[in-house]
Protein backbone atom coordinates (compact mmCIF):
# COMPACT_ATOMS: atom_id res chain seq x y z
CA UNK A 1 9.31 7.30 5.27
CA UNK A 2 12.36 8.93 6.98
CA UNK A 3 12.38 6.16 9.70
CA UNK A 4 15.72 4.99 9.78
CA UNK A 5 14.39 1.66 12.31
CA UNK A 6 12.14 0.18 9.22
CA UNK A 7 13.33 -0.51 5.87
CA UNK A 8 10.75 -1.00 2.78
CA UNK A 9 9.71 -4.22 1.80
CA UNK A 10 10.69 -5.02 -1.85
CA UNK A 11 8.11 -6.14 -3.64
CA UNK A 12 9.90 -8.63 -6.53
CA UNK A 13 9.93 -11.89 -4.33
CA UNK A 14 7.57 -14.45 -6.26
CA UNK A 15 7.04 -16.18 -3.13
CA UNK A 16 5.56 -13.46 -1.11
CA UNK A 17 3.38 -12.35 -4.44
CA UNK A 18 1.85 -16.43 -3.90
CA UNK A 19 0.81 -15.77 -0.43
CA UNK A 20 0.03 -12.19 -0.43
CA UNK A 21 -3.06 -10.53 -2.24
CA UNK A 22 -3.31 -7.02 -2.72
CA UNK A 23 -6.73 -5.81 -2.30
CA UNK A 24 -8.39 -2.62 -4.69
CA UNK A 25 -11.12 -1.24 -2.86
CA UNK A 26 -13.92 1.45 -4.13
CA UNK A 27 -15.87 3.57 -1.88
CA UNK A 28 -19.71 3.47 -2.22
CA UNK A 29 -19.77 6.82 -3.84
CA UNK A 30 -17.34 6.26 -6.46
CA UNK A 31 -14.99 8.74 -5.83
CA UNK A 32 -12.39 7.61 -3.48
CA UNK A 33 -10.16 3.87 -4.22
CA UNK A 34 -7.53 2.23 -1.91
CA UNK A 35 -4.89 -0.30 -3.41
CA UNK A 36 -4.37 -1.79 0.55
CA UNK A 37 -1.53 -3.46 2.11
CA UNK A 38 0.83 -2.07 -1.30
CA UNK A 39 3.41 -0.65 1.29
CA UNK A 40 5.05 -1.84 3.54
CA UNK A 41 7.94 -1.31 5.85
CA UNK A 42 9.85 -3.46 7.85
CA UNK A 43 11.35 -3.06 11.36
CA UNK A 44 15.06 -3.09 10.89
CA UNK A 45 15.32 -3.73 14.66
CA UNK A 46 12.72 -6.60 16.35
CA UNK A 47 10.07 -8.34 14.61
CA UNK A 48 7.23 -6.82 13.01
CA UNK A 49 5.73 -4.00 9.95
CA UNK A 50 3.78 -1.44 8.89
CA UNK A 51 1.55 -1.35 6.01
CA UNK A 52 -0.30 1.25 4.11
CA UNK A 53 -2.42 1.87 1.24
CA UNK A 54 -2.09 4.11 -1.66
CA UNK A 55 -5.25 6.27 -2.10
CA UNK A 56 -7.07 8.06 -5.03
CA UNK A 57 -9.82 10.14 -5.83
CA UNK A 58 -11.43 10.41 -9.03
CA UNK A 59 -12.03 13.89 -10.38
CA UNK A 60 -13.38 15.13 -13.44
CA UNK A 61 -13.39 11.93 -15.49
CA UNK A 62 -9.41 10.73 -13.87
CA UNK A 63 -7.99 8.72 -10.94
CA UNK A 64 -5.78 10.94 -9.27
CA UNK A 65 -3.10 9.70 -6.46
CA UNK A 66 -4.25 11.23 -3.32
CA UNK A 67 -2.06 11.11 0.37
């Protein structure tokens, strides 16, 4: 993200890994999975933040990253 008002949230702080679960989520037909709330940026200016998933697809027999 080229937003220079949010920073990204780094992810190797054991105490936001105890109170934050990342959830993996499959689509009924099998072919598209989300790993939700992975990203996320901060504002660098107020309170608040975004986050977003990271989404694949799975085609012929692989899990390929998908935007």
């Amino acid at each position: 993200m080229n937003n220079p008002n949010m920073q990204l949230l780094e992810r190797k702080d054991t105490a936001w890994e105890e109170k934050t679960s990342l959830i993996f989520r499959v689509e009924e037909n099998n072919q598209l999975a989300y790993v939700v709330n992975l990203l996320t940026w901060n504002y660098t200016k107020g309170e608040g933040s975004e986050n977003f998933e990271i989404r694949f697809r799975y085609e012929k027999g692989k899990w390929i990253l998908t935007r």
